[in-house]
Protein backbone atom coordinates (compact mmCIF):
# COMPACT_ATOMS: atom_id res chain seq x y z
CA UNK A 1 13.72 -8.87 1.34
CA UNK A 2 11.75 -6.01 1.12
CA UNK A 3 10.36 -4.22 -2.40
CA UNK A 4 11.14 -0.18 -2.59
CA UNK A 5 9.65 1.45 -5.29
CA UNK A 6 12.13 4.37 -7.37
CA UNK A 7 10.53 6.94 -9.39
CA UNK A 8 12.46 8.04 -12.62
CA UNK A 9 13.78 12.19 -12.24
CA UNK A 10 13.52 12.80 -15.98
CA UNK A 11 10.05 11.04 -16.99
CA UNK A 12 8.42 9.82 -13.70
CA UNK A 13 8.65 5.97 -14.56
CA UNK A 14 8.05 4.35 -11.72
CA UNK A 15 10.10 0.57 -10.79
CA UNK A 16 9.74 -1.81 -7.95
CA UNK A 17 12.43 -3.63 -6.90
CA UNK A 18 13.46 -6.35 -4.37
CA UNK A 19 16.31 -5.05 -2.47
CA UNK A 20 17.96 -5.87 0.71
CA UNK A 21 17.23 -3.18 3.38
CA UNK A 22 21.17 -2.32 3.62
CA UNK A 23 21.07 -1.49 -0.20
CA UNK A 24 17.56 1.13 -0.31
CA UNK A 25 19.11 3.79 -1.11
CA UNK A 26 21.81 3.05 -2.83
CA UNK A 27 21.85 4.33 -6.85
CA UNK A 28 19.46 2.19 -8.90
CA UNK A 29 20.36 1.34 -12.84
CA UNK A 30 18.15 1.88 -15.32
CA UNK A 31 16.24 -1.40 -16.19
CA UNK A 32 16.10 -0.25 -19.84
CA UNK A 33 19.38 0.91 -20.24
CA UNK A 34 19.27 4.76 -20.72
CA UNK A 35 20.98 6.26 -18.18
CA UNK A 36 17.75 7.34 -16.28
CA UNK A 37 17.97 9.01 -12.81
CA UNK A 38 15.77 7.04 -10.11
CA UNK A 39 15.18 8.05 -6.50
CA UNK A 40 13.18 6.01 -3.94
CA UNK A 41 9.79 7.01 -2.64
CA UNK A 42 7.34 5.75 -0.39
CA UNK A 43 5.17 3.41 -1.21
CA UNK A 44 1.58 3.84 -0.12
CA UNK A 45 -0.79 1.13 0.25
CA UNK A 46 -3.98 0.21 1.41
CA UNK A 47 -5.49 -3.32 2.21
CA UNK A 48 -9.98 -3.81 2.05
CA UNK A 49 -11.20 -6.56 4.29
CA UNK A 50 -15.03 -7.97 3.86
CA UNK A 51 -16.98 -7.09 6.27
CA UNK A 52 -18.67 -10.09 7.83
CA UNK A 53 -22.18 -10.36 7.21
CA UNK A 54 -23.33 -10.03 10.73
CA UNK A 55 -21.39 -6.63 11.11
CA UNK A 56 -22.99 -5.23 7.67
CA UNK A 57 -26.12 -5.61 8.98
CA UNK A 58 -24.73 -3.29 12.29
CA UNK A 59 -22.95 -0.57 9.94
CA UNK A 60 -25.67 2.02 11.12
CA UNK A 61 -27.00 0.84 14.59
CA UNK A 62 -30.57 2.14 15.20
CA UNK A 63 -32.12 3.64 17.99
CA UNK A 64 -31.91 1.76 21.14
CA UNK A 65 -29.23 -0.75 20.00
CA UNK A 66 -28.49 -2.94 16.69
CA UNK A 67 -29.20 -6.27 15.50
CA UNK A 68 -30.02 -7.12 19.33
CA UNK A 69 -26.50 -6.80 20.52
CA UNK A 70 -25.12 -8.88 18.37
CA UNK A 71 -22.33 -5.83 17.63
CA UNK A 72 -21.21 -4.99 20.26
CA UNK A 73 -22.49 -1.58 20.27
């Protein structure tokens, strides 16, 4: 199951939830019980990777080539 993220209307709270696809959408109660509003957004995300060692050393290839081709440039 995926997790959708709601944002609260009245004082932007924001909850994540695990909800089947089918049910997304559908009206979300309050998790602290005050009658909140909540609509879904979209959640934004980003994922960093290392960079291998080899390729750090290429990040800025110099004239003529990098690292002796080991980079594919």
């Amino acid at each position: 199951m995926p997790l959708y993220e709601y944002r609260c209307e009245e004082d932007g709270d924001l909850i994540t939830l695990l909800r089947p696809m089918a049910e997304a959408d559908e009206p979300v109660d309050d998790p602290d019980g005050l009658n909140r509003s909540f609509h879904r957004v979209h959640s934004v995300f980003t994922v960093e990777a290392p960079v291998p060692p080899r390729m750090a050393e290429c990040a800025t290839p110099p004239p003529g080539g990098c690292c002796g081709g080991g980079c594919h440039h």
